[in-house]
C-alpha atoms as a PDB file:
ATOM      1  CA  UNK A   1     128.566 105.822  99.811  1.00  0.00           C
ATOM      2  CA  UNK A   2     125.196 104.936 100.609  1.00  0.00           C
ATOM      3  CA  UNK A   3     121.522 106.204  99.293  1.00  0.00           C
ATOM      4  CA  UNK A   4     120.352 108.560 101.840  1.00  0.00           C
ATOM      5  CA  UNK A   5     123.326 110.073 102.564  1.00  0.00           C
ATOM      6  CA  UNK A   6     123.754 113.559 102.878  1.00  0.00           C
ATOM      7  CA  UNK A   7     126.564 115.811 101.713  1.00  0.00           C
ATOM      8  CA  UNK A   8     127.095 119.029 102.511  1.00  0.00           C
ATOM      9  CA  UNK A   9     129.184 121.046  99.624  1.00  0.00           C
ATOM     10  CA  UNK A  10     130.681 124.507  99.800  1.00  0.00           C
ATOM     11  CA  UNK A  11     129.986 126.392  96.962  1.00  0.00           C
ATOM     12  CA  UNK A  12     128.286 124.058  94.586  1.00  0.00           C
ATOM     13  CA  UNK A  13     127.825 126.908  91.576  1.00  0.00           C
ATOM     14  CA  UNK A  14     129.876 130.383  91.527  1.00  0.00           C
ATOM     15  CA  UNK A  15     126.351 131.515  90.706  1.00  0.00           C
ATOM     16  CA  UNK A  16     124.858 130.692  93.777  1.00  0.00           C
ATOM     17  CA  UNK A  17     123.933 133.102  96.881  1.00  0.00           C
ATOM     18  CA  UNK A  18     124.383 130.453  99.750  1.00  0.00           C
ATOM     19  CA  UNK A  19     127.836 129.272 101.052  1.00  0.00           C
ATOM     20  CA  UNK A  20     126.854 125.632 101.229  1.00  0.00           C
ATOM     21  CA  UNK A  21     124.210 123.277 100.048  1.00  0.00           C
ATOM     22  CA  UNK A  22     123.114 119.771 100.923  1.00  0.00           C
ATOM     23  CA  UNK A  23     122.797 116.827  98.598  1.00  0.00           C
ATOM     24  CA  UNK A  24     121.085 113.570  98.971  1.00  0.00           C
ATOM     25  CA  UNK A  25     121.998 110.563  97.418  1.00  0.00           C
ATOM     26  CA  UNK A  26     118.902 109.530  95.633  1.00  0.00           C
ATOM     27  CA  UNK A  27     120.267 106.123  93.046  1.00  0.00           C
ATOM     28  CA  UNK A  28     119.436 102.589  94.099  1.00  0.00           C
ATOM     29  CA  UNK A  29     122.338 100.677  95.902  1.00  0.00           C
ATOM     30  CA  UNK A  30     122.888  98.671  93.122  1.00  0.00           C
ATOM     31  CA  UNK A  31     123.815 101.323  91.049  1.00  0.00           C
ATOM     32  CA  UNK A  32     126.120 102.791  93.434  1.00  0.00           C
ATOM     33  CA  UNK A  33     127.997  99.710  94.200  1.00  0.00           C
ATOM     34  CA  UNK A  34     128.460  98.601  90.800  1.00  0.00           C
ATOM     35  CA  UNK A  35     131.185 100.568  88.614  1.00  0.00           C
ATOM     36  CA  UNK A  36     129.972 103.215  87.466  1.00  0.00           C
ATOM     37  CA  UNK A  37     131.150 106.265  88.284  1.00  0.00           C
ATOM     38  CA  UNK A  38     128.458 108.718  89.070  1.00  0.00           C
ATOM     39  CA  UNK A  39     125.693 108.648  90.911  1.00  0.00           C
ATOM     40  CA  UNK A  40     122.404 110.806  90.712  1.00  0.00           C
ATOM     41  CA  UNK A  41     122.092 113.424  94.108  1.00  0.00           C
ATOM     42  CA  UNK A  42     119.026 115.744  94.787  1.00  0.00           C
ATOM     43  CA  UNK A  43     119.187 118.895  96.654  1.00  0.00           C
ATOM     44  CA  UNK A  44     117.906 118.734 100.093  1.00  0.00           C
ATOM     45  CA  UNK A  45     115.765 121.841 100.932  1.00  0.00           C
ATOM     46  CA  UNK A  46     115.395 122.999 105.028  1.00  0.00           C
ATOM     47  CA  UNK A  47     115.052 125.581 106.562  1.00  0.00           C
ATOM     48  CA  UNK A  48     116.158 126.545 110.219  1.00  0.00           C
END
């Protein structure tokens, strides 16, 4: 995993209207390659 990364998830909330959404990952390298086991995503917004 790498920041900047984008990951496309089906169904993300049984609330939500869309099929899929896209998530960036937003933490620091660091972070991510030490051992901790979650990492903070944002939601990336387009439209076509």
């Amino acid at each position: 995993m790498k920041r900047g990364e984008l990951y496309r998830v089906y169904k993300p909330n049984k609330r939500d209207p869309k099929e899929f959404r896209v998530f960036a990952i937003v933490s620091r390298q660091a972070l991510i390659d030490s051992q901790f086991s979650t990492v903070i995503c944002a939601p990336y917004l387009f439209s076509l």
